[in-house]
Protein backbone atom coordinates (compact mmCIF):
# COMPACT_ATOMS: atom_id res chain seq x y z
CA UNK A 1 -57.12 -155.49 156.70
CA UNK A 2 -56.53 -158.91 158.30
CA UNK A 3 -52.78 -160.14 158.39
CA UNK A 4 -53.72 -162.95 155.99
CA UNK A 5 -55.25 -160.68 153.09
CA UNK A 6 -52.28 -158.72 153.44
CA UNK A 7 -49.68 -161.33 152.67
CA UNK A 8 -51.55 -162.74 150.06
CA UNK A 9 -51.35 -159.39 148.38
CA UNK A 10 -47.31 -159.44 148.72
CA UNK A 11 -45.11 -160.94 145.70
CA UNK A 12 -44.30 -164.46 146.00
CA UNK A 13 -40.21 -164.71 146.00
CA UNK A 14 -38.92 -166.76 143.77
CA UNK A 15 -35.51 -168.90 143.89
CA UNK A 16 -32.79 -169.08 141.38
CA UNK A 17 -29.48 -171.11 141.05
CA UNK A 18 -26.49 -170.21 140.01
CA UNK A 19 -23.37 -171.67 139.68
CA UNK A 20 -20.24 -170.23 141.29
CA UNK A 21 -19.25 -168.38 137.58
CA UNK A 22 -22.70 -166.85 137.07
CA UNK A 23 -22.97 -165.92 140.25
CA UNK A 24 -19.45 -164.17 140.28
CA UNK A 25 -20.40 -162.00 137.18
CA UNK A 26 -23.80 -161.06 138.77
CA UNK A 27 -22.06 -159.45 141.74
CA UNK A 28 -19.50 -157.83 139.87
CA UNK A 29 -22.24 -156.36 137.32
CA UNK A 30 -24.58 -155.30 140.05
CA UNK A 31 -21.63 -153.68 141.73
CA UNK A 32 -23.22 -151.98 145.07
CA UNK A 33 -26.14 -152.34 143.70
CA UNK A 34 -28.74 -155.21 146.16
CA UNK A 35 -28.51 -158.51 143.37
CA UNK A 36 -32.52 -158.77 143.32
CA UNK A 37 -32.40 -155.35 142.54
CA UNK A 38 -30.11 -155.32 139.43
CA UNK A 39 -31.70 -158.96 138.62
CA UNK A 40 -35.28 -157.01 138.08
CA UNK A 41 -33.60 -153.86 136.77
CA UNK A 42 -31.96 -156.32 134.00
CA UNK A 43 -34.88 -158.20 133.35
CA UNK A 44 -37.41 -155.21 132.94
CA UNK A 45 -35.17 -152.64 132.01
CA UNK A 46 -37.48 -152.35 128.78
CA UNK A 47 -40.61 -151.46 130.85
CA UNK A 48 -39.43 -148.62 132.14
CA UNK A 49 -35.87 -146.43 132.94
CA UNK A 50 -33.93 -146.87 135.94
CA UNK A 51 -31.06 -145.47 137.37
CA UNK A 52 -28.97 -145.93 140.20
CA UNK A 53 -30.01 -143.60 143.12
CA UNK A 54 -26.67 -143.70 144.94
CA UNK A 55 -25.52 -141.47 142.27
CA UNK A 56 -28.17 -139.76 141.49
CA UNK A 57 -28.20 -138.33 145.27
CA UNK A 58 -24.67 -137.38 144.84
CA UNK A 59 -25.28 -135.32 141.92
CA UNK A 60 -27.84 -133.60 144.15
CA UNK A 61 -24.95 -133.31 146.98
CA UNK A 62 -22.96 -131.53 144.32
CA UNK A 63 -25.35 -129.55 142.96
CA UNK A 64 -25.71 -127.65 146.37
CA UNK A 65 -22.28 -128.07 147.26
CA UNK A 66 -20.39 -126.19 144.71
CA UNK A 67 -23.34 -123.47 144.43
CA UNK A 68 -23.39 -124.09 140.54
CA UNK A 69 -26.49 -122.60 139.62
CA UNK A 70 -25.93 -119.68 141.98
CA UNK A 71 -22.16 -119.10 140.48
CA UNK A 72 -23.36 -119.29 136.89
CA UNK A 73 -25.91 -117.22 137.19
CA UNK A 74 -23.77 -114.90 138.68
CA UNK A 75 -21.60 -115.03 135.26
CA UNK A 76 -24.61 -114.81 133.03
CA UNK A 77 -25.71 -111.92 134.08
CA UNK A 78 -21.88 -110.33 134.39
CA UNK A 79 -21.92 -111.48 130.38
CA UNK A 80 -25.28 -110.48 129.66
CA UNK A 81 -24.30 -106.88 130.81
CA UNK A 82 -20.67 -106.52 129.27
CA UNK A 83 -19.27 -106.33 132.85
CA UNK A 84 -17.95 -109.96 133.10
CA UNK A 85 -13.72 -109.21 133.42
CA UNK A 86 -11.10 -111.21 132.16
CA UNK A 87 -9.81 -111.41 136.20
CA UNK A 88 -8.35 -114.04 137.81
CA UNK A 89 -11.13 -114.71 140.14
CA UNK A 90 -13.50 -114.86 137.22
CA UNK A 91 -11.17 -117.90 135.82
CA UNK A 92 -11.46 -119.23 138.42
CA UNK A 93 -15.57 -119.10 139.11
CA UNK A 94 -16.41 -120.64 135.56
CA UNK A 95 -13.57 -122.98 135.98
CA UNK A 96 -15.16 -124.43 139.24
CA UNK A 97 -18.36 -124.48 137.69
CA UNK A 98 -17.46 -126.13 134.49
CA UNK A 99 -15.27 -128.86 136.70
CA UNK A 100 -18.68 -129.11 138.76
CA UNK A 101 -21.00 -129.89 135.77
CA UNK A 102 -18.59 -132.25 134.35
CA UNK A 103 -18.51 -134.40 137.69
CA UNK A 104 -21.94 -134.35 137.60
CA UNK A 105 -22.43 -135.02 134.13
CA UNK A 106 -19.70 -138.22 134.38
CA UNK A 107 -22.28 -139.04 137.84
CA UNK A 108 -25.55 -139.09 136.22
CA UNK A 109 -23.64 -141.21 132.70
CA UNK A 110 -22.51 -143.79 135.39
CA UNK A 111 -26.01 -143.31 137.22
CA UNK A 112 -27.77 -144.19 134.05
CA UNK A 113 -25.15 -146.65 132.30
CA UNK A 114 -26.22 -148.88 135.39
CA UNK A 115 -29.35 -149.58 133.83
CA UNK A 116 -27.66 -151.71 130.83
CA UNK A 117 -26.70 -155.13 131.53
């Protein structure tokens, strides 16, 4: 493919203005988000979901970080087999793992609350 068939193919940018105010509120909505990027999220948000990816990966990171699939599956089969003891340690375990799914649960509401305007 020629370079001139392939830049026809590209989208054409287009430019915008905005006044000091507008533009202000933009940045603060899109946060770290690229502006272009939560522009087009805004604008087609209804065609489709989004989510911010930054978060998204660190819910990943914490996933195999605090071994929270691996720990609770430790403790359902402890429960499952009447041998799960009321010992400190086991406090402990499903404490860790219910503070991990909360962080990620608060990650992935901020990960997907980023997709409203």
């Amino acid at each position: 493919m020629s370079r001139q068939s392939e830049a026809s193919k590209r989208a054409s940018p287009i430019s915008i203005r905005f006044n000091e105010a507008e533009l202000g509120m933009l940045r603060r909505k899109a946060g770290t988000t690229p502006l272009s990027t939560y522009i087009k999220r805004s604008l087609f948000k209804s065609q489709g979901w989004t989510a911010n990816p930054e978060l998204l990966a660190q819910v990943l990171a914490r996933l195999g970080e605090a071994e929270v699939m691996s720990k609770l599956e430790v403790l359902a089969r402890a429960a499952e087999s009447n041998s799960l003891d009321n010992d400190p340690d086991t406090i402990r375990r499903i404490s860790e793992a219910c503070e991990a799914v909360i962080a990620m649960r608060l990650l992935l509401l901020s990960a997907l609350s980023e997709q409203s305007p």
